[in-house]
N, C-alpha and C. Protein backbone atom coordinates (compact mmCIF):
# COMPACT_ATOMS: atom_id res chain seq x y z
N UNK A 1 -13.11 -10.13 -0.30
CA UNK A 1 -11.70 -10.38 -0.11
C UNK A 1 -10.92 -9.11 -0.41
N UNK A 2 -10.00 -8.77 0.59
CA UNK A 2 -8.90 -7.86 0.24
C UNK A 2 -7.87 -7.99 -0.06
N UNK A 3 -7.15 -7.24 -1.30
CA UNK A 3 -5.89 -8.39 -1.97
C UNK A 3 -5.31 -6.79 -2.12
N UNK A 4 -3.75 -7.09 -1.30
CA UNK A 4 -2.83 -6.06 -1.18
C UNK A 4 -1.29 -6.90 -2.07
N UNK A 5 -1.00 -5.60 -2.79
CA UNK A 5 0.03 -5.34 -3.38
C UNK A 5 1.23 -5.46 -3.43
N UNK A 6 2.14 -5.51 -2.85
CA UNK A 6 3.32 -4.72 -2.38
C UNK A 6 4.72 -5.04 -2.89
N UNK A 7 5.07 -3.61 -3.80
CA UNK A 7 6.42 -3.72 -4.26
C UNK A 7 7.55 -3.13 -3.53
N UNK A 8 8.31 -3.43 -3.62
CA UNK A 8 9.92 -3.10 -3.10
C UNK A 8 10.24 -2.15 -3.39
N UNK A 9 11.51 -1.14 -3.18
CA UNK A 9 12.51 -0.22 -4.01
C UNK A 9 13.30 -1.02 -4.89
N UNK A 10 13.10 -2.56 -4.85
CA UNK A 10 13.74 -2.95 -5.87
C UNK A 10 12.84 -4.11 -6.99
N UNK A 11 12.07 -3.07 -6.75
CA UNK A 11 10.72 -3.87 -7.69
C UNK A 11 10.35 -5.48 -7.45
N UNK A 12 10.27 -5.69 -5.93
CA UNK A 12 10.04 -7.40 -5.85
C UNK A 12 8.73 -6.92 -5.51
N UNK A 13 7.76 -8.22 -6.22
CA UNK A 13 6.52 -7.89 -5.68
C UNK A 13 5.86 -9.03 -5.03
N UNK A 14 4.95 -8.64 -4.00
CA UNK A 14 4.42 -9.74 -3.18
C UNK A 14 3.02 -9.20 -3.33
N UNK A 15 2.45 -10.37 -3.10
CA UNK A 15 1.01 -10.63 -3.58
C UNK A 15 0.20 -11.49 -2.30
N UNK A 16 -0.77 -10.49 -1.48
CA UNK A 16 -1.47 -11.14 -0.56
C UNK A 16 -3.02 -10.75 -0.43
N UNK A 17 -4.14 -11.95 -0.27
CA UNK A 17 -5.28 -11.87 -0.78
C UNK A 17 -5.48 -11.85 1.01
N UNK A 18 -6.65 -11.27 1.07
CA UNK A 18 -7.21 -11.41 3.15
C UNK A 18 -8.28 -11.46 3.08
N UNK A 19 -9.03 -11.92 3.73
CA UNK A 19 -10.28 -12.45 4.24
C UNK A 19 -10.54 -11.71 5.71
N UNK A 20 -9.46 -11.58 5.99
CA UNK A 20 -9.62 -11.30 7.37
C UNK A 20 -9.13 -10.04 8.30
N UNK A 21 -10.05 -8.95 8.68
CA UNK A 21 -10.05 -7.99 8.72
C UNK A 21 -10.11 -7.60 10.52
N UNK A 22 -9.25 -8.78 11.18
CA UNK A 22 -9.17 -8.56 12.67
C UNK A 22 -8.40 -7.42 13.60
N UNK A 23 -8.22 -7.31 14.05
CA UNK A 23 -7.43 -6.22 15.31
C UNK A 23 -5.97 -6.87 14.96
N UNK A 24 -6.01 -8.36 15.23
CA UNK A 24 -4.69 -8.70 14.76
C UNK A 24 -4.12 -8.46 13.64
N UNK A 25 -4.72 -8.86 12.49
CA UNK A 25 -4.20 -7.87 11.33
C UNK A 25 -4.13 -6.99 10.94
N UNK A 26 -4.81 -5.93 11.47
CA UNK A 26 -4.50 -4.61 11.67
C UNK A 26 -2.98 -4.09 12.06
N UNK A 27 -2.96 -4.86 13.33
CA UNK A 27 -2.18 -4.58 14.15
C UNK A 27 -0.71 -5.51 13.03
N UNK A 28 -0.63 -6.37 12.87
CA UNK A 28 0.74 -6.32 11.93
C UNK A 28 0.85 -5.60 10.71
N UNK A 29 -0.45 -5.64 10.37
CA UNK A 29 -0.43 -4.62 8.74
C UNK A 29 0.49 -3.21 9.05
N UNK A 30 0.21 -2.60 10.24
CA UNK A 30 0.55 -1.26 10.48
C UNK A 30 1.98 -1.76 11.29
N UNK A 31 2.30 -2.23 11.59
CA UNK A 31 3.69 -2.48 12.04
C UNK A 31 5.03 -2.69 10.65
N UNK A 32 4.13 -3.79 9.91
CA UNK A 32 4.85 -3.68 8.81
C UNK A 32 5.32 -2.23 8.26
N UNK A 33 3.95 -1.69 7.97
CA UNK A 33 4.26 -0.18 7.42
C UNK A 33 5.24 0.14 7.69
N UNK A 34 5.05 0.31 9.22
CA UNK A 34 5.79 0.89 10.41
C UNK A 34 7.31 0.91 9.73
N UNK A 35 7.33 -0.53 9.65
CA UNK A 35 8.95 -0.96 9.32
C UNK A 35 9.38 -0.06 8.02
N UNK A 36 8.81 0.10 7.22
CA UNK A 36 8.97 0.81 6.17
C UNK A 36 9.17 1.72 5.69
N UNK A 37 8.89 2.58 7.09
CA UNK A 37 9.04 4.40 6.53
C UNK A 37 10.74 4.71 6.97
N UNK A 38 11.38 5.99 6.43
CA UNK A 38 12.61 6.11 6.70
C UNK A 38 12.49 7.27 7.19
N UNK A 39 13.72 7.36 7.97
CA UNK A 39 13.58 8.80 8.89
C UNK A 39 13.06 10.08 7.54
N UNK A 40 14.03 10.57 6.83
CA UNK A 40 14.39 11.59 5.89
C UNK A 40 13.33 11.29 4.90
N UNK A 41 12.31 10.63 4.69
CA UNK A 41 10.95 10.43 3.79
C UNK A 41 9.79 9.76 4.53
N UNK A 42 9.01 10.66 3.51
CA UNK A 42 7.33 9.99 4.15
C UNK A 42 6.96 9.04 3.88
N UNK A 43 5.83 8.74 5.02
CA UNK A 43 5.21 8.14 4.64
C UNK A 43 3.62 8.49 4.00
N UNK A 44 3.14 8.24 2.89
CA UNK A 44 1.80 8.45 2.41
C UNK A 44 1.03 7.25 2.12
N UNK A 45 -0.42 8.01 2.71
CA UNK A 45 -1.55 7.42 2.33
C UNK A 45 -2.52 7.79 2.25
N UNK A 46 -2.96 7.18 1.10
CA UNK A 46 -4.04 7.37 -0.20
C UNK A 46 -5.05 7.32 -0.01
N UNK A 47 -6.42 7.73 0.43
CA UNK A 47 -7.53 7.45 0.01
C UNK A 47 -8.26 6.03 1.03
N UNK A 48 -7.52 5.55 2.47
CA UNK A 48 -7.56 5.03 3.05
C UNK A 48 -9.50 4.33 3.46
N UNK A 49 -9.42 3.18 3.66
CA UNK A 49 -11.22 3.12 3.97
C UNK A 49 -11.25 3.52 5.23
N UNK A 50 -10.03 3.22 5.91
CA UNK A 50 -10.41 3.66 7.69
C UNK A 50 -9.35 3.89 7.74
N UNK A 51 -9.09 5.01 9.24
CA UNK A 51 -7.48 5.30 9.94
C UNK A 51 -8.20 4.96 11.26
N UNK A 52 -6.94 4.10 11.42
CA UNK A 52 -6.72 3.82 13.25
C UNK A 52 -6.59 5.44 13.63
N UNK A 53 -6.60 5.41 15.21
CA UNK A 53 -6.42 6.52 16.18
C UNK A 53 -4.86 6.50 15.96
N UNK A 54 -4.58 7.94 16.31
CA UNK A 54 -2.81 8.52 15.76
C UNK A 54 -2.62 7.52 17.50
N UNK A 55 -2.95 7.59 18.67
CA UNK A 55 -2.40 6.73 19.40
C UNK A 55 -1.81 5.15 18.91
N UNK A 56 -3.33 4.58 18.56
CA UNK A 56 -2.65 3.74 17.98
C UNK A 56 -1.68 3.13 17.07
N UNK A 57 -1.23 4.27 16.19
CA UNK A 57 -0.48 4.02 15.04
C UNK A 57 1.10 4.77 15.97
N UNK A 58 0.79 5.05 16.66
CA UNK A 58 2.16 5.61 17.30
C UNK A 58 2.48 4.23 18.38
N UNK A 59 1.71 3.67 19.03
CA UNK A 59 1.85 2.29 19.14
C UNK A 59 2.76 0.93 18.70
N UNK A 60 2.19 1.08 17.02
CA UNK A 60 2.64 0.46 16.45
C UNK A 60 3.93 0.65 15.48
N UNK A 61 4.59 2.21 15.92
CA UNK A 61 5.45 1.95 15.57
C UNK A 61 5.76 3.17 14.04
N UNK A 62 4.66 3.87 13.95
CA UNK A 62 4.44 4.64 12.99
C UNK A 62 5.05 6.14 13.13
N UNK A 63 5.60 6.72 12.47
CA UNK A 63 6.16 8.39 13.09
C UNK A 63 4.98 9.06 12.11
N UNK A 64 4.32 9.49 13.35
CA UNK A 64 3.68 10.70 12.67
C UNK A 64 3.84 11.88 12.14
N UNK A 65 4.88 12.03 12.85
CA UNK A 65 5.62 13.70 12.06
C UNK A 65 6.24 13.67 10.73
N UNK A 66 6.47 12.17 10.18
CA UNK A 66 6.33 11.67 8.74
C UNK A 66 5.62 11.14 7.94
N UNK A 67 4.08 11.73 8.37
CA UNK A 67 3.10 10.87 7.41
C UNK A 67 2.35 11.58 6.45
N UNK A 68 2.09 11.91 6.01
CA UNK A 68 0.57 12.49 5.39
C UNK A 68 -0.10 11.46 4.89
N UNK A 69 -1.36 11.94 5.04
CA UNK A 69 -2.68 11.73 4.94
C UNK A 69 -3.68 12.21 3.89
N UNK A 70 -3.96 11.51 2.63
CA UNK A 70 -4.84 12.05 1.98
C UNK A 70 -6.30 11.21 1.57
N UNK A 71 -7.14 11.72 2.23
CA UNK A 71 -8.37 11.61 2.31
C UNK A 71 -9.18 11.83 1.03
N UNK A 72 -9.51 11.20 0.21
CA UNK A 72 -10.34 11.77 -1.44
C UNK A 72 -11.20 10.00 -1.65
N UNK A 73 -11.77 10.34 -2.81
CA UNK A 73 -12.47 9.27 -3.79
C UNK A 73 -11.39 8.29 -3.70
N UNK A 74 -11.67 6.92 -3.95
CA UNK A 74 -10.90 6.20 -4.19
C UNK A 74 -10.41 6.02 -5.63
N UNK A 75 -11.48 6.49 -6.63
CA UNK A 75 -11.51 6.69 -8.47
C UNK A 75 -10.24 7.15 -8.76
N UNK A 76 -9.84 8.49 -7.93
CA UNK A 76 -9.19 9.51 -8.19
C UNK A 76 -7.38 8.91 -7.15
N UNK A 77 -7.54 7.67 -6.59
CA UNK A 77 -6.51 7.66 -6.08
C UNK A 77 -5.42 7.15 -6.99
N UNK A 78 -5.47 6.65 -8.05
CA UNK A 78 -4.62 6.25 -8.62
C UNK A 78 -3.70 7.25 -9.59
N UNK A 79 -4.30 8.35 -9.80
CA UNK A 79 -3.91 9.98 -10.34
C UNK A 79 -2.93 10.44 -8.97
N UNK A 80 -3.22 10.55 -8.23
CA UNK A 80 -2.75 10.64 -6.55
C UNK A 80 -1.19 9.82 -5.93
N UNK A 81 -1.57 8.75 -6.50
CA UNK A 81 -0.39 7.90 -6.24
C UNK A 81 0.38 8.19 -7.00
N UNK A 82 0.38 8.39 -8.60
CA UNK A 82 1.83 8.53 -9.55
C UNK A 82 2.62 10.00 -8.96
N UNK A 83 0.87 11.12 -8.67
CA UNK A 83 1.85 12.30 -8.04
C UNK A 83 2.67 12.16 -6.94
N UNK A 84 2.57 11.35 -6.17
CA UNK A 84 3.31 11.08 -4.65
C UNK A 84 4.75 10.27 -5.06
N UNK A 85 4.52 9.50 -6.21
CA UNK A 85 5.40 8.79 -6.54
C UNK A 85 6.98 9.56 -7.26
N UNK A 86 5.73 10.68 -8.40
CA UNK A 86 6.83 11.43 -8.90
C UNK A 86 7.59 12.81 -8.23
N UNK A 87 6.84 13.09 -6.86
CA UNK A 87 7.42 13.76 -6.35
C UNK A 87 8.81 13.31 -5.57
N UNK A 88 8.64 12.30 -5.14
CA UNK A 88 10.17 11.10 -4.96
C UNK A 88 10.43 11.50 -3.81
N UNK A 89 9.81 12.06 -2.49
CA UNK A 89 9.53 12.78 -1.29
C UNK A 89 9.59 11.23 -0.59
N UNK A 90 8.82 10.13 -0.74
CA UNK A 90 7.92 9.61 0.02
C UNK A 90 8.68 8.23 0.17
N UNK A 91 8.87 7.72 1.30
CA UNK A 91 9.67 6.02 1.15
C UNK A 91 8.95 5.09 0.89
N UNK A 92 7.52 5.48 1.62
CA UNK A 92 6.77 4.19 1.00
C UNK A 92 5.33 5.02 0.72
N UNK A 93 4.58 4.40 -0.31
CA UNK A 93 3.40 5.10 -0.47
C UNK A 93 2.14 4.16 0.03
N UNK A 94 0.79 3.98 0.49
CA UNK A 94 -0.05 2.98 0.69
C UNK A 94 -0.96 3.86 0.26
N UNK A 95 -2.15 2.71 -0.41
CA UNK A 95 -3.03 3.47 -1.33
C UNK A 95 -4.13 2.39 -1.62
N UNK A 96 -5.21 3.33 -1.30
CA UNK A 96 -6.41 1.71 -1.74
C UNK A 96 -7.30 1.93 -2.96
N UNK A 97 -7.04 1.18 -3.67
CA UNK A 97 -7.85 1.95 -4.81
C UNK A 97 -8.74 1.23 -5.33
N UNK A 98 -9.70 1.39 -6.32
CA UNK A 98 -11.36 0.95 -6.78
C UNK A 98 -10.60 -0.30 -7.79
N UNK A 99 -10.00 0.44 -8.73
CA UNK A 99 -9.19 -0.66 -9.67
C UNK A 99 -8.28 -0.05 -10.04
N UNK A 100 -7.20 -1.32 -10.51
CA UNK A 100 -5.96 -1.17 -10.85
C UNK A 100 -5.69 -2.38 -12.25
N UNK A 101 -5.48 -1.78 -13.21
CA UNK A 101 -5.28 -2.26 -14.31
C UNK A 101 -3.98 -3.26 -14.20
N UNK A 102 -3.92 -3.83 -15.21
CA UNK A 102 -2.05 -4.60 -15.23
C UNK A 102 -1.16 -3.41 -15.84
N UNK A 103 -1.76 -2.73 -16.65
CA UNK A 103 -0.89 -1.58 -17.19
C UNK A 103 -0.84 -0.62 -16.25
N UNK A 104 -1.66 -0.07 -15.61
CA UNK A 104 -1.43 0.91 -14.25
C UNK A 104 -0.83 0.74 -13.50
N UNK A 105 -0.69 -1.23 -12.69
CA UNK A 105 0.19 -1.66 -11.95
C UNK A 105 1.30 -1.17 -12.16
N UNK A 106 2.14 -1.99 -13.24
CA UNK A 106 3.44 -1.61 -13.93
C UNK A 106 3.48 -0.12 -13.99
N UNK A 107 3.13 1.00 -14.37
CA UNK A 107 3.59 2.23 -14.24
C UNK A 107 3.50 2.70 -13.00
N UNK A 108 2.73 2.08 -11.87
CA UNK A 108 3.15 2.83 -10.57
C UNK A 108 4.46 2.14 -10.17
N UNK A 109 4.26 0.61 -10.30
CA UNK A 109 5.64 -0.25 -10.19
C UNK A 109 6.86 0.68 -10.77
N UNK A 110 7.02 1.07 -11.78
CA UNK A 110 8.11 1.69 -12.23
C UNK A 110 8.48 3.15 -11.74
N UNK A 111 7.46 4.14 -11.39
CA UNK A 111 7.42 5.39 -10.41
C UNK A 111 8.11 4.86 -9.72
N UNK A 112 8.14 3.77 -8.86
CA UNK A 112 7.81 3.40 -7.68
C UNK A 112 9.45 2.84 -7.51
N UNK A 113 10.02 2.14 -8.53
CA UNK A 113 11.76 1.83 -8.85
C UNK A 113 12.32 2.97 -8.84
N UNK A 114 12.09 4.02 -9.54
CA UNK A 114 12.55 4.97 -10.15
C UNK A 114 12.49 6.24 -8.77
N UNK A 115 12.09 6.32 -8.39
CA UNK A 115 11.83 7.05 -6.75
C UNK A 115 12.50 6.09 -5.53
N UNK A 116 12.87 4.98 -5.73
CA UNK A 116 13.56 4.52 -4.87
C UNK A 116 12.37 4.27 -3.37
N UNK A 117 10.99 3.96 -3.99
CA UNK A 117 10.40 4.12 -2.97
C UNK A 117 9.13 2.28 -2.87
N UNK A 118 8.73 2.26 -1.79
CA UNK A 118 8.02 1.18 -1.39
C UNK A 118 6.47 1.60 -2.20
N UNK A 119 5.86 0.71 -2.48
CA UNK A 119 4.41 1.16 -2.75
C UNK A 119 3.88 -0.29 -2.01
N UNK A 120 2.32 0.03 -1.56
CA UNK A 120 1.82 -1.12 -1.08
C UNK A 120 0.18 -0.50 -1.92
N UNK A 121 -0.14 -1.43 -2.65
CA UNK A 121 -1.87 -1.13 -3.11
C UNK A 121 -2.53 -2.00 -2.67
N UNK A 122 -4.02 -1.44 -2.04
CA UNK A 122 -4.88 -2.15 -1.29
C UNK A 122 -6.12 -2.17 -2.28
N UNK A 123 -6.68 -3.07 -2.58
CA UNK A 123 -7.66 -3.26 -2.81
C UNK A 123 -9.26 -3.92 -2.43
N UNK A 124 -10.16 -3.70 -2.56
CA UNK A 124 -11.43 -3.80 -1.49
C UNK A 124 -12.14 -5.01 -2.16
N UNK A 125 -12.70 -6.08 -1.73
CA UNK A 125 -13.40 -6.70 -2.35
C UNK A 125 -13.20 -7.10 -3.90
N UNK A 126 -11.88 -7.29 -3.82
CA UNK A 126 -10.99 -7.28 -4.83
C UNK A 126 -11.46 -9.10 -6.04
N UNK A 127 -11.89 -8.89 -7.21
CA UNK A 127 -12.33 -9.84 -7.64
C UNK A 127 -10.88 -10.62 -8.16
N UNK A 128 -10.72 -11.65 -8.00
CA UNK A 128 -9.11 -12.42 -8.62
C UNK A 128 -9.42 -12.70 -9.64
N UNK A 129 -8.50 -12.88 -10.60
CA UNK A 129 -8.47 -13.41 -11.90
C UNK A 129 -7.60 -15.15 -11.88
N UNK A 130 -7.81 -16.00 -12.77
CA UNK A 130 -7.53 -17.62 -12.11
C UNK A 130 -6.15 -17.31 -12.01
N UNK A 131 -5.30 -16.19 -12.72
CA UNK A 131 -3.76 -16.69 -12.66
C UNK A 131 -3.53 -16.24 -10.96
N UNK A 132 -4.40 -14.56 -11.07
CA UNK A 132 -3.77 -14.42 -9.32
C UNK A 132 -3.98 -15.32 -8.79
N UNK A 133 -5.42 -15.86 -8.40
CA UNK A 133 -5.93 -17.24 -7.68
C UNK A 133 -4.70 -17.85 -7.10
N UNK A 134 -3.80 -18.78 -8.38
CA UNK A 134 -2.39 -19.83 -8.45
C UNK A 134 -1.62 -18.89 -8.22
N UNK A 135 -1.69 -17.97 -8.41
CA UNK A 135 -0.34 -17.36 -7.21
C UNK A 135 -0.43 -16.93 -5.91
N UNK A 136 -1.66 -16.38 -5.56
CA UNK A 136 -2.29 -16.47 -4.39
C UNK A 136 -1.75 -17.68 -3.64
N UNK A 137 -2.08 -18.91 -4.29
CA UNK A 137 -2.44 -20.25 -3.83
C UNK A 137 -0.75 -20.90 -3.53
N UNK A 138 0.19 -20.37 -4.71
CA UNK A 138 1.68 -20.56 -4.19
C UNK A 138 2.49 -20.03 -3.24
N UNK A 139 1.80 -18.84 -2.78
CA UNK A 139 2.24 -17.66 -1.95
C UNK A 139 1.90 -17.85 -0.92
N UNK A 140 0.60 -19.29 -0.14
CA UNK A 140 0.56 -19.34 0.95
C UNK A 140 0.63 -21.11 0.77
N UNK A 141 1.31 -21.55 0.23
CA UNK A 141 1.95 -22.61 0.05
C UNK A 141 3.11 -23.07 1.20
């Protein structure tokens, strides 16, 4: 299961677990993004498991001449993200990382207020704990 992140510039956070790793969800995952980046800031991403073709992401809606791309360990992406965060460059950051603590959460969460910027964290085979589970479980309620 893949269970993505995603906070606001105004620290709302949404919480979504996936199973399902189709063309179609691809294809809105990256539109969403899409929606997200602002002209005058980047967009970044972290340590990605796969990149679509730049066609396709120009497709969907993505400006490439505002993205970067950083390719590394996934261990090391969470060191990666606070720098992207505290550079305050970036509108939204996306980032997939190995683990993410509750205390790590909250300090990228707060970079992440404090930069006025979007964060979305992806996680891989992501194990739930019972509370996410019930919120998981209210969230597609």
């Amino acid at each position: 299961m893949k269970t993505i992140i995603s906070t606001d510039k105004y620290s709302k956070t949404h919480l979504l677990a996936v199973q399902n790793n189709s063309s179609e969800f691809e294809q809105r995952f990256w539109r969403s993004i899409a929606k997200l980046q602002e002209s005058k800031r980047w967009l970044c991403i972290i340590a990605p498991s796969k990149m679509p073709s730049k066609s396709f992401l120009r497709e969907m809606g993505v400006q490439l001449d505002k993205m970067l791309v950083i390719h590394q360990q996934k261990s090391s992406a969470y060191t990666t993200t606070k720098k992207a965060l505290l550079a305050g460059k970036c509108s939204t950051v996306v980032a997939w990382l190995d683990s993410c603590s509750n205390a790590q959460h909250q300090e990228i969460k707060a970079l992440a207020t404090q930069a006025k910027s979007q964060i979305v964290l992806i996680k891989e085979e992501y194990k739930t704990t019972p509370i996410e589970k019930r919120a998981v479980r209210k969230l597609s309620a």
